[in-house]
C-alpha atoms as a PDB file:
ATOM      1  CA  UNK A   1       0.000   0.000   0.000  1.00  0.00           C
ATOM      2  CA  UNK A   2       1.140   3.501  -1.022  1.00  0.00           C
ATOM      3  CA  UNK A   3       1.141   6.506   1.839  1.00  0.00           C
ATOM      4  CA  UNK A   4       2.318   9.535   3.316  1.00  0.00           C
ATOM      5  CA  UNK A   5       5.453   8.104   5.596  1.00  0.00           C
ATOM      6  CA  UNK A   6       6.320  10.315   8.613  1.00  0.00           C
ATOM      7  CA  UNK A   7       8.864   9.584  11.357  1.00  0.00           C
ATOM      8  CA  UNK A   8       9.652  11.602  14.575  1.00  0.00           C
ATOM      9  CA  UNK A   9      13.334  12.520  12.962  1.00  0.00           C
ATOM     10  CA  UNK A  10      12.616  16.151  11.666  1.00  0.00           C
ATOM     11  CA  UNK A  11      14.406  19.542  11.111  1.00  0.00           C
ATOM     12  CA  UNK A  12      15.068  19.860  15.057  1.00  0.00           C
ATOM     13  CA  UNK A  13      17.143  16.601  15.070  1.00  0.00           C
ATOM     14  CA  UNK A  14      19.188  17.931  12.419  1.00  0.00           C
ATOM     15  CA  UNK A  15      20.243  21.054  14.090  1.00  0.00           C
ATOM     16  CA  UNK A  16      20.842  19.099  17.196  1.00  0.00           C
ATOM     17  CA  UNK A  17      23.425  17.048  15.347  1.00  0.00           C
ATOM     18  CA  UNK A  18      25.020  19.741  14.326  1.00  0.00           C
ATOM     19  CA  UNK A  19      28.638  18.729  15.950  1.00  0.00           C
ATOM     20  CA  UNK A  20      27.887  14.946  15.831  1.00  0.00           C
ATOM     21  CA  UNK A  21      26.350  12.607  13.406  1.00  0.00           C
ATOM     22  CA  UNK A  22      22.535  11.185  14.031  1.00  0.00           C
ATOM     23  CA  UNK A  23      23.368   8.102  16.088  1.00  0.00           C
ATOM     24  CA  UNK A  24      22.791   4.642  14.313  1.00  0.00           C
ATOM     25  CA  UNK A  25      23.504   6.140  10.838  1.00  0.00           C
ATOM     26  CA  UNK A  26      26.949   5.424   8.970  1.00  0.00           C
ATOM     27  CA  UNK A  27      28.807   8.791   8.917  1.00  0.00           C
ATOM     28  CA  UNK A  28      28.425  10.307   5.473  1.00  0.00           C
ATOM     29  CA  UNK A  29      31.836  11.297   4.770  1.00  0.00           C
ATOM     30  CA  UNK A  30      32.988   7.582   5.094  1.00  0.00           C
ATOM     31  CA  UNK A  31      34.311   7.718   8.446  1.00  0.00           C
ATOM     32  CA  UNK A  32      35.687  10.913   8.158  1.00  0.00           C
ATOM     33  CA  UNK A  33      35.881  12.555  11.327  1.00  0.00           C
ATOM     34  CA  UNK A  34      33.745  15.175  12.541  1.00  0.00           C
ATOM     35  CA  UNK A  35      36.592  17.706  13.194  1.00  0.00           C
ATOM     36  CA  UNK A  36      37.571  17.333   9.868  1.00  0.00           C
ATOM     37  CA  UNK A  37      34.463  18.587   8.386  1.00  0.00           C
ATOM     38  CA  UNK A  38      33.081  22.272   8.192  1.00  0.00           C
ATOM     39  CA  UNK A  39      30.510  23.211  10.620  1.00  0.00           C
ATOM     40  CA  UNK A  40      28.315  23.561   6.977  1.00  0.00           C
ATOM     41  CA  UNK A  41      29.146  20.441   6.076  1.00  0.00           C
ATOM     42  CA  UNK A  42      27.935  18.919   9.237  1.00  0.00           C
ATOM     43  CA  UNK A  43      24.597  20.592   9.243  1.00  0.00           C
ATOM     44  CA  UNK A  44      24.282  19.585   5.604  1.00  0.00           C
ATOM     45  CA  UNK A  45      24.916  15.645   6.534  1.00  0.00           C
ATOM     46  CA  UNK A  46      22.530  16.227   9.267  1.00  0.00           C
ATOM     47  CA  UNK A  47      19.800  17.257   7.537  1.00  0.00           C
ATOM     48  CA  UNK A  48      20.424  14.937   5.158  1.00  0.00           C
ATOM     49  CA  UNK A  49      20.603  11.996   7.667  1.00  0.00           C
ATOM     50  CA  UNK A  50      17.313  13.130   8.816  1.00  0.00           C
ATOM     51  CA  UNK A  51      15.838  12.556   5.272  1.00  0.00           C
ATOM     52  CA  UNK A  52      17.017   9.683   4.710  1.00  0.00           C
ATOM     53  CA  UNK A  53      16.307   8.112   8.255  1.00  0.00           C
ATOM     54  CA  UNK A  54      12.419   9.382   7.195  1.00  0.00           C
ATOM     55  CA  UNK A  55      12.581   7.587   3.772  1.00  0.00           C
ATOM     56  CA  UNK A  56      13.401   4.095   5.094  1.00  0.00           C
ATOM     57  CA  UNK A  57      17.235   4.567   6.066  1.00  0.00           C
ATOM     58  CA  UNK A  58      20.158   3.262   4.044  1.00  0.00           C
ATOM     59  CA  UNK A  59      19.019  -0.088   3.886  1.00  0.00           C
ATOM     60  CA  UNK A  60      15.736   0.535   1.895  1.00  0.00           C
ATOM     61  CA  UNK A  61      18.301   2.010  -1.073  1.00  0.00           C
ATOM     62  CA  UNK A  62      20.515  -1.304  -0.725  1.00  0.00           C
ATOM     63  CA  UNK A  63      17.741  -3.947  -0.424  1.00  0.00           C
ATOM     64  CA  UNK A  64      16.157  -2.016  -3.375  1.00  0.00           C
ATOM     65  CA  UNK A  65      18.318  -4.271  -6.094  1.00  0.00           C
ATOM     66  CA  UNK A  66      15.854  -3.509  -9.187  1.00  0.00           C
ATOM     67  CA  UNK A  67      12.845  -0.692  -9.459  1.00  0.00           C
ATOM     68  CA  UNK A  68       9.759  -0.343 -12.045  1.00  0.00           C
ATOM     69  CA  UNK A  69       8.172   2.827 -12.190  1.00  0.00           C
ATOM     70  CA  UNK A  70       6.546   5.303 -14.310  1.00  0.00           C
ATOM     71  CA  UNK A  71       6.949   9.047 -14.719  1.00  0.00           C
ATOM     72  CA  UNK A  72       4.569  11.400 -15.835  1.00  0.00           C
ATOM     73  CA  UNK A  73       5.853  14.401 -17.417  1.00  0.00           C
ATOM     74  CA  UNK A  74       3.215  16.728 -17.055  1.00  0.00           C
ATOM     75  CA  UNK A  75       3.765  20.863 -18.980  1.00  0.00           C
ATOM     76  CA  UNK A  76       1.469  23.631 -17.954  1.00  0.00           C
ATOM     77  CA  UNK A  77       0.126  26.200 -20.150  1.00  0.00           C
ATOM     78  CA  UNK A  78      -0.177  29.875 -18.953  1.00  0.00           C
ATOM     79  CA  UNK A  79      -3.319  29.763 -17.155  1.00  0.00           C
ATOM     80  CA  UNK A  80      -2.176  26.847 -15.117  1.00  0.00           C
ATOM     81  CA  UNK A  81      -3.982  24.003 -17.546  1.00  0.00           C
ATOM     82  CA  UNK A  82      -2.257  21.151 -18.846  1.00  0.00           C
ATOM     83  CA  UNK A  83      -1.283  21.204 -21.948  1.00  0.00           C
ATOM     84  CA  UNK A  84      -0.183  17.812 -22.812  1.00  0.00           C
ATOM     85  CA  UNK A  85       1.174  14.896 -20.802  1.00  0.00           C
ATOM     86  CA  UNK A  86       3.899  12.046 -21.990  1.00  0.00           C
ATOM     87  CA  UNK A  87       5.152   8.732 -20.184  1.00  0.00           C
ATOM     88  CA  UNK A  88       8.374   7.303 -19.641  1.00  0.00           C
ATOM     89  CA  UNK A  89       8.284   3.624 -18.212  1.00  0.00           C
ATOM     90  CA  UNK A  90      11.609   2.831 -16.326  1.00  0.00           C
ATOM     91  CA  UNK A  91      13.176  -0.321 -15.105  1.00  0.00           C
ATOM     92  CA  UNK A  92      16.345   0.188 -13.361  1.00  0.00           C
ATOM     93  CA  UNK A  93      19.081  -2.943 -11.819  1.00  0.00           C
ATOM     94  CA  UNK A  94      21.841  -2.534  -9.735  1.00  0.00           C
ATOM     95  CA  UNK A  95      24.524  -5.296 -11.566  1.00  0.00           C
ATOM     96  CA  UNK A  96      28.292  -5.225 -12.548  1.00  0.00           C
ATOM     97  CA  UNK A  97      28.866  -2.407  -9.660  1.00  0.00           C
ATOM     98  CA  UNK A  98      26.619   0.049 -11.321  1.00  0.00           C
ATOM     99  CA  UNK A  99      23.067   1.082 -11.268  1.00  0.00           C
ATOM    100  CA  UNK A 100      21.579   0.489 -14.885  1.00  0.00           C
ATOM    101  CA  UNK A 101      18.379   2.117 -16.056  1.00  0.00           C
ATOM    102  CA  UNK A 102      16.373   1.701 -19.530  1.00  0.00           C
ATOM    103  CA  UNK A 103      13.321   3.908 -20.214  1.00  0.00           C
ATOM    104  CA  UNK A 104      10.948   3.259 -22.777  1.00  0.00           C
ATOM    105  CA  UNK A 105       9.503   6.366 -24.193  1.00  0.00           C
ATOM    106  CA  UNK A 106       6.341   6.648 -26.710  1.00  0.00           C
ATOM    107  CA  UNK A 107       6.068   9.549 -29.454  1.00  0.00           C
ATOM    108  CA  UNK A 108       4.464  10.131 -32.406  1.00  0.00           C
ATOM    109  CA  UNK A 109       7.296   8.325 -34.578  1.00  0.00           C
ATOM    110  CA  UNK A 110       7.255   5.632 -32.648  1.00  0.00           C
ATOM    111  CA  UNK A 111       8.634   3.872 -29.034  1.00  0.00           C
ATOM    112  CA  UNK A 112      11.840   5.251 -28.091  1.00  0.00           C
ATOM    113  CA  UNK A 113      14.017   2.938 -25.922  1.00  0.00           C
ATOM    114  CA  UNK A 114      17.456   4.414 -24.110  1.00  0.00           C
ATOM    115  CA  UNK A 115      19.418   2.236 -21.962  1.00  0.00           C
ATOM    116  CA  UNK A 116      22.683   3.050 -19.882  1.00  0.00           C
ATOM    117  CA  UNK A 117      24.598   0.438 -17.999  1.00  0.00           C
ATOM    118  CA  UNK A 118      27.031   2.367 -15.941  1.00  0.00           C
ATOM    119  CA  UNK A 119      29.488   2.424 -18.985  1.00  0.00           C
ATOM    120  CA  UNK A 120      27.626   2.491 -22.158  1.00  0.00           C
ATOM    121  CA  UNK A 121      24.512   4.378 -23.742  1.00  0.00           C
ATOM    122  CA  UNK A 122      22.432   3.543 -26.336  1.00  0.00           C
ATOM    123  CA  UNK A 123      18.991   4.052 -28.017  1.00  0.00           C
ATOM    124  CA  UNK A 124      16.627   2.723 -30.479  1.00  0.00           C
ATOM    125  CA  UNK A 125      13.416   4.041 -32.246  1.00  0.00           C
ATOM    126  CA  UNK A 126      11.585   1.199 -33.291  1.00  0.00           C
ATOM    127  CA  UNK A 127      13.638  -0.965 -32.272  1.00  0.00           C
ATOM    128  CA  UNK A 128      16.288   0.206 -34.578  1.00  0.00           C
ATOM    129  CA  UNK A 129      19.416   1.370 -33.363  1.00  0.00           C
ATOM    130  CA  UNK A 130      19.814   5.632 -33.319  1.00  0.00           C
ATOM    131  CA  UNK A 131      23.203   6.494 -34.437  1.00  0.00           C
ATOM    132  CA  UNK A 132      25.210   9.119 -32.306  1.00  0.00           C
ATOM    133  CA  UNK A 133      24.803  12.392 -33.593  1.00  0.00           C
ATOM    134  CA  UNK A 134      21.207  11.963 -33.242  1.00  0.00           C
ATOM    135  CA  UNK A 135      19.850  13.855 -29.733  1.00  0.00           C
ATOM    136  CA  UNK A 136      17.789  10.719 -28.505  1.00  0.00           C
ATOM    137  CA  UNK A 137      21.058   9.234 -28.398  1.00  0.00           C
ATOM    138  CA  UNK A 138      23.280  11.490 -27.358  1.00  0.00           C
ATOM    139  CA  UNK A 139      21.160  12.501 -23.932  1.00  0.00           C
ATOM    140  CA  UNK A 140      20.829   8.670 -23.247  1.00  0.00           C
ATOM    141  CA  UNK A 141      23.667   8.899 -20.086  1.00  0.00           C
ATOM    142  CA  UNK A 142      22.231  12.045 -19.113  1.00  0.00           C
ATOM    143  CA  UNK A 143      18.174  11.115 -19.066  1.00  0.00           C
ATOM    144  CA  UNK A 144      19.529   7.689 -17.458  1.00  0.00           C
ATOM    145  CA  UNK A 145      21.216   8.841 -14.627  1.00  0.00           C
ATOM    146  CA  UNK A 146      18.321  11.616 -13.714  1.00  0.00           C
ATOM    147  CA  UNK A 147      15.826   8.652 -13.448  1.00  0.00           C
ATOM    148  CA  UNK A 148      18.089   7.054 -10.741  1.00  0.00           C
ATOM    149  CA  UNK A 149      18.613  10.201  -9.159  1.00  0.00           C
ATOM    150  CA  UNK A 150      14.892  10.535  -8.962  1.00  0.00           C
ATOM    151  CA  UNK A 151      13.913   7.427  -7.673  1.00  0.00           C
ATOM    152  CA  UNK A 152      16.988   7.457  -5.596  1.00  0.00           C
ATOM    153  CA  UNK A 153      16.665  10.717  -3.507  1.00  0.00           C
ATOM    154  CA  UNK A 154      17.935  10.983  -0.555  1.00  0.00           C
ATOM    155  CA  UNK A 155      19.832   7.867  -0.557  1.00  0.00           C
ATOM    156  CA  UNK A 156      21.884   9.193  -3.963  1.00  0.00           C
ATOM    157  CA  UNK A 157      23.550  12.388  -1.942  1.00  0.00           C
ATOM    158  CA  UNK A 158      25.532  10.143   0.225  1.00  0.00           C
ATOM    159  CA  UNK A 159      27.178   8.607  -3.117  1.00  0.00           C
ATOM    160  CA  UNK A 160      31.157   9.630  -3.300  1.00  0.00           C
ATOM    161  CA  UNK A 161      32.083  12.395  -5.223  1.00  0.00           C
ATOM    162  CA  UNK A 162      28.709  14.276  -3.980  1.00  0.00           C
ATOM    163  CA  UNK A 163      29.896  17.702  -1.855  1.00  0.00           C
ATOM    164  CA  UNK A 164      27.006  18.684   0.805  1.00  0.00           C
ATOM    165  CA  UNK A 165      27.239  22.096   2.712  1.00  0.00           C
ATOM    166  CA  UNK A 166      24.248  24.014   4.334  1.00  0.00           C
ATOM    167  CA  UNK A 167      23.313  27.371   5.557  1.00  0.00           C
ATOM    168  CA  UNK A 168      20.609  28.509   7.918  1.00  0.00           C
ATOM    169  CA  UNK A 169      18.084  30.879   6.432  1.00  0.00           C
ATOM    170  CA  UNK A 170      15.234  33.364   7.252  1.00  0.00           C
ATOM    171  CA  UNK A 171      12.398  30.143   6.431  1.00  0.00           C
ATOM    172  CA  UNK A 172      14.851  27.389   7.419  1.00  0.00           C
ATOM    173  CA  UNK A 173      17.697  25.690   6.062  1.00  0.00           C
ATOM    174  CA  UNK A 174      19.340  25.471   2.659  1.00  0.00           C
ATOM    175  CA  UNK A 175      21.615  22.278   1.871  1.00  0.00           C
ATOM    176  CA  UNK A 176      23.550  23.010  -1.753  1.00  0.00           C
ATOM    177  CA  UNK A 177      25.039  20.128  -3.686  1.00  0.00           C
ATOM    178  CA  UNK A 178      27.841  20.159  -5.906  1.00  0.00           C
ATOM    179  CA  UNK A 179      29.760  17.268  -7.645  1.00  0.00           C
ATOM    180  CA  UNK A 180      33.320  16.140  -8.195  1.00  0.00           C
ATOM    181  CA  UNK A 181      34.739  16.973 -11.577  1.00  0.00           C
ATOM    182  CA  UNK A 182      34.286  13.077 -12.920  1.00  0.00           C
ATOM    183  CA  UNK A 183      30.968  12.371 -11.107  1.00  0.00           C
ATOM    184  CA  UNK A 184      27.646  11.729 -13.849  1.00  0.00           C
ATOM    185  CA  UNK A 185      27.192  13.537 -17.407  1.00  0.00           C
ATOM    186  CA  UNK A 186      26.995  17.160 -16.187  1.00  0.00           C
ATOM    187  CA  UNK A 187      29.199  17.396 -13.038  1.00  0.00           C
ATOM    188  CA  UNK A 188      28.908  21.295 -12.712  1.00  0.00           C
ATOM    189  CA  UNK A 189      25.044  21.127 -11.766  1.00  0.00           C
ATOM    190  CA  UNK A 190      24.146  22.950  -8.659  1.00  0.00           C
ATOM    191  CA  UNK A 191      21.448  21.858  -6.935  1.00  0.00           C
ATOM    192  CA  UNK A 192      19.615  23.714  -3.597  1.00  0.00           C
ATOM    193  CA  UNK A 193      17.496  21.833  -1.249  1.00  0.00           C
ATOM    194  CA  UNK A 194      14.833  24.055   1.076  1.00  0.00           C
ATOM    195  CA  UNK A 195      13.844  22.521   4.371  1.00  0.00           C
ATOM    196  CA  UNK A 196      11.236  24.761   5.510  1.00  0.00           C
ATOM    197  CA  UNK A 197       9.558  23.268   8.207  1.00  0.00           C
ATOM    198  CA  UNK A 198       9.808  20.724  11.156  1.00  0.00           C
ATOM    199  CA  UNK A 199       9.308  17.651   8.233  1.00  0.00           C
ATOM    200  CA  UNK A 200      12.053  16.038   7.277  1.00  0.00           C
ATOM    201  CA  UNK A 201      11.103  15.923   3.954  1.00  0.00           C
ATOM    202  CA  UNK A 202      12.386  19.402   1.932  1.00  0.00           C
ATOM    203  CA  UNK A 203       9.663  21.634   0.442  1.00  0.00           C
ATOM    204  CA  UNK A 204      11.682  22.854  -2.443  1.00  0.00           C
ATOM    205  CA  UNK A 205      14.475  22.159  -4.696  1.00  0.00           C
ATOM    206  CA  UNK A 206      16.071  24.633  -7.258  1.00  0.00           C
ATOM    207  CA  UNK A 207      18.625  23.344  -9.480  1.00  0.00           C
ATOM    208  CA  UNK A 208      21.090  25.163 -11.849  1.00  0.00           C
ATOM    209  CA  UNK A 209      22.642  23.290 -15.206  1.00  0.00           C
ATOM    210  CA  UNK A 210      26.231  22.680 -15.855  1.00  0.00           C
ATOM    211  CA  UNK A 211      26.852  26.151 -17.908  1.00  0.00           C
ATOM    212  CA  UNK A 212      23.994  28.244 -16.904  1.00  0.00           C
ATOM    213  CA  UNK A 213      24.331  31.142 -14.690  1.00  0.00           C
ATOM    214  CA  UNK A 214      21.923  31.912 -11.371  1.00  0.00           C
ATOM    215  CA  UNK A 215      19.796  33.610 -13.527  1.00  0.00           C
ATOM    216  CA  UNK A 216      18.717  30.448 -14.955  1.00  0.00           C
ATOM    217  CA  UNK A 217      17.924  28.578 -11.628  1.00  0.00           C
ATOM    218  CA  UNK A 218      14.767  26.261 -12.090  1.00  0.00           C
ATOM    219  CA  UNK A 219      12.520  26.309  -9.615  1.00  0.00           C
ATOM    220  CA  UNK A 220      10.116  22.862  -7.793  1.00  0.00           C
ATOM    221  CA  UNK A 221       8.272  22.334  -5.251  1.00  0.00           C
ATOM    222  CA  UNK A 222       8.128  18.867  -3.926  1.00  0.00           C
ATOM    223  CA  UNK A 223       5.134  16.932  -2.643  1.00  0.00           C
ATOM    224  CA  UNK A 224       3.249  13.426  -2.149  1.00  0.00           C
ATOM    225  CA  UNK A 225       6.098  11.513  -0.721  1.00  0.00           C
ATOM    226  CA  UNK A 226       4.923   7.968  -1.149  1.00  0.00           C
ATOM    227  CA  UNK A 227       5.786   5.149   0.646  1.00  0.00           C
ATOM    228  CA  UNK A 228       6.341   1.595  -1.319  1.00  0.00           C
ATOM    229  CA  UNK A 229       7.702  -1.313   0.462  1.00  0.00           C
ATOM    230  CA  UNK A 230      10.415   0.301   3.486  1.00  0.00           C
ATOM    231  CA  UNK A 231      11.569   3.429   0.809  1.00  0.00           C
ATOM    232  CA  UNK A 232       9.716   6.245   0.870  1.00  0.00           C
ATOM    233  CA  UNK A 233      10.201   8.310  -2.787  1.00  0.00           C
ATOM    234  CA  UNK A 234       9.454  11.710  -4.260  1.00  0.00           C
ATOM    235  CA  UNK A 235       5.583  11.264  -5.777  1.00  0.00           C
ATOM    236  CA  UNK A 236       5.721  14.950  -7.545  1.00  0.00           C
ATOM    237  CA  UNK A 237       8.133  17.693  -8.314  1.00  0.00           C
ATOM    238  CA  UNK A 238       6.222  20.963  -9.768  1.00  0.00           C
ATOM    239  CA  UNK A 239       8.307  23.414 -11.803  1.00  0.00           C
ATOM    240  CA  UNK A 240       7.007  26.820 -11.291  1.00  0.00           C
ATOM    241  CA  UNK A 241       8.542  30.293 -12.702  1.00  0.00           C
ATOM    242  CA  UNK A 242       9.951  33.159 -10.551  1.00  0.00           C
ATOM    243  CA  UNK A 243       6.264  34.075  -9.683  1.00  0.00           C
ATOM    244  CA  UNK A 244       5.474  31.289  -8.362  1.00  0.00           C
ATOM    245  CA  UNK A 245       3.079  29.625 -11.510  1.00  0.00           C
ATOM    246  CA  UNK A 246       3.580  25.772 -12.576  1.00  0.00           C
ATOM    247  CA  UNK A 247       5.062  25.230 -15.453  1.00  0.00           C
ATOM    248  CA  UNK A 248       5.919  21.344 -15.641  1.00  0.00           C
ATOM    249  CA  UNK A 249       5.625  19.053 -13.443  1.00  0.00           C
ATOM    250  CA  UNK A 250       7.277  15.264 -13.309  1.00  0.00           C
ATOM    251  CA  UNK A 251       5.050  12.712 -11.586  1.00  0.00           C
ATOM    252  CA  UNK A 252       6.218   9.358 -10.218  1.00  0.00           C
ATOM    253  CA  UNK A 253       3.826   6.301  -9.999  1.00  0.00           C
ATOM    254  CA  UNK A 254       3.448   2.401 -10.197  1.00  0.00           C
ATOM    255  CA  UNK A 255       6.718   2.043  -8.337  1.00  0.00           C
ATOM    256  CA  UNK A 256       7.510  -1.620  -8.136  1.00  0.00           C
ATOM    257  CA  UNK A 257      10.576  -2.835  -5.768  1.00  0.00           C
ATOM    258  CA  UNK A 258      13.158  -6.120  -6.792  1.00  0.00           C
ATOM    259  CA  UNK A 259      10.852  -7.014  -9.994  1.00  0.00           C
ATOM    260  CA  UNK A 260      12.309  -9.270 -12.257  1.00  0.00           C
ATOM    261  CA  UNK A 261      14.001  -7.917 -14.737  1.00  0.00           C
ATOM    262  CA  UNK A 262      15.331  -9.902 -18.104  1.00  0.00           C
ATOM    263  CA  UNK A 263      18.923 -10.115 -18.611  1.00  0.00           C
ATOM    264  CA  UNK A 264      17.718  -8.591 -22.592  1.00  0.00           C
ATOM    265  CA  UNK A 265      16.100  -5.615 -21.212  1.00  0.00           C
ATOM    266  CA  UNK A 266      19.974  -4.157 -20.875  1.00  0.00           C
ATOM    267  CA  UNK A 267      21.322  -5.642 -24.094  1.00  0.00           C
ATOM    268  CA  UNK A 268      22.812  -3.721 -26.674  1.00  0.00           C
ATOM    269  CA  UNK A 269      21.091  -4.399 -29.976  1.00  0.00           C
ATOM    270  CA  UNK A 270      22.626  -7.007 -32.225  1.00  0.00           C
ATOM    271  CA  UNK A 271      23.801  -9.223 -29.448  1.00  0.00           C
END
C-alpha cells in the first residue's frame, strides 16, 4: 500500500546534530571525522541523515536491487492548464557495480528505448538502433542517470564524489550540492534543497545546469512523498517560474521494488 510516511526525525534533530552525526547512521563522509568537516558540512549531513532516516534509512536504497516505475511528465500552459502529458516507463538494476536504467519512451514516430549500464549508452526508435549524432542518443547517459537520481533521492547524496554544505536561512535551512569533476554527465550542476519546516522531507528544490548562470535557476516544489515497500520516494516535483506559476511538473507512480528484470532488457542491440 502507497502513503504519506512520517517519522519523529525532523528539522530539530538535524540542528541538534550539528557537531555529531545522528546516532545509528553510517557517517556520510565515510568515516571521516567530525573535526575534519566544516561546521556547513555537518549541518548539511545532518539534515540529510534526517531525510534519509524518514525515507526508510540506508538499507531501503541497498535492499532495493531492481525498481519499475513510471513518470509522468506533465507541462502547464499559462493559465495553469495542462497542456499535454507524456510517459516514460523505467526499469532500473543494480549489476556489474553500477546502477543500470532503460526507459521506454512513446512519441508520435514511434517507441523510443534508451538504456545506460554504468558504462555504455544507447537508443533505439523502433527498435532500430539511433546512431550518435542523433539527440535521442546522445542525452541517453544524461536522461539515465536523472531517473536514478529521482527514484533514488535521498539515498543518492551520500554517493562519493557528492559535496554537501548548508546554511541557515530566514524560512529554514538550505543544503547546496555540488559534484566532483568526474561524477555523472553534467558534473557542474548545482542543486539547492529548502527545508522549511519541522518535516524532514524538503519543500523545495532549485537546481542550476552545468553552464547556466543563477539567472537560470529552475525552480520545484516537492510533494506526495509515497511510501512503497520500506523506501519512501518523491511522488511529484512541480516546476514553477519566478512568480510562483507551474510550469511542468514530473510525476512518479506504479513504483515496483526487486521485480524481475530480463537479462535482454539491458542488451545492446545485435547481441
Amino acid at each position: 500500500m502507497h502513503q504519506r510516511r512520517n517519522r519523529p526525525c525532523g528539522i530539530a534533530i538535524a540542528v541538534t546534530a550539528l557537531l555529531a552525526v545522528i546516532p545509528g547512521c553510517t557517517p556520510p563522509d565515510g568515516g571521516q571525522g567530525a573535526a575534519e568537516r566544516t561546521p556547513e558540512e555537518t549541518l548539511a549531513d545532518s539534515l540529510v541523515d534526517a531525510w534519509i532516516e524518514a525515507a526508510g534509512g540506508m538499507e531501503s536504497w541497498e535492499e532495493a536491487r531492481t525498481l519499475r516505475f513510471t513518470i509522468m511528465t506533465v507541462w502547464y500552459d499559462s493559465v495553469g492548464e495542462i497542456r499535454r502529458m507524456r510517459p516514460r516507463r523505467v526499469e532500473m538494476r543494480k549489476a556489474g557495480g553500477a546502477e543500470q536504467a532503460r526507459i521506454e519512451r512513446p512519441e508520435a514516430e514511434g517507441l523510443y528505448v534508451q538504456v545506460f549500464n554504468g558504462d555504455t549508452a544507447w537508443a533505439t526508435l523502433n527498435e532500430r538502433p539511433i546512431p550518435v549524432g542523433d539527440k535521442a542518443a546522445d542525452e541517453t547517459e544524461y536522461v539515465a542517470r536523472d531517473a536514478v537520481y529521482w527514484i533514488g533521492l535521498p539515498f543518492k547524496l551520500r554517493d562519493p564524489g557528492v559535496n554537501r554544505s548548508a546554511r541557515q536561512t530566514d524560512e529554514g535551512y538550505e543544503v547546496r550540492v555540488t559534484f566532483g569533476d568526474d561524477i555523472g554527465a553534467h558534473p557542474g550542476d548545482r542543486y539547492f534543497y529548502y527545508f522549511l519546516d519541522d518535516d524532514p522531507f524538503p519543500e523545495q528544490v532549485h537546481y542550476v545546469e552545468q553552464g547556466k548562470e543563477e539567472v537560470d535557476r529552475n525552480r520545484t516544489h516537492w510533494s506526495n512523498f509515497v511510501q512503497v515497500g520500506s523506501m519512501v520516494y518523491v511522488g511529484s516535483r512541480l516546476w514553477v517560474d519566478t512568480l510562483g506559476n507551474p510550469t511542468k511538473e514530473l510525476r512518479i507512480d506504479d513504483v515496483w521494488v526487486n521485480p524481475d528484470l530480463s537479462e535482454a532488457l539491458f542488451t545492446p542491440p545485435g547481441r
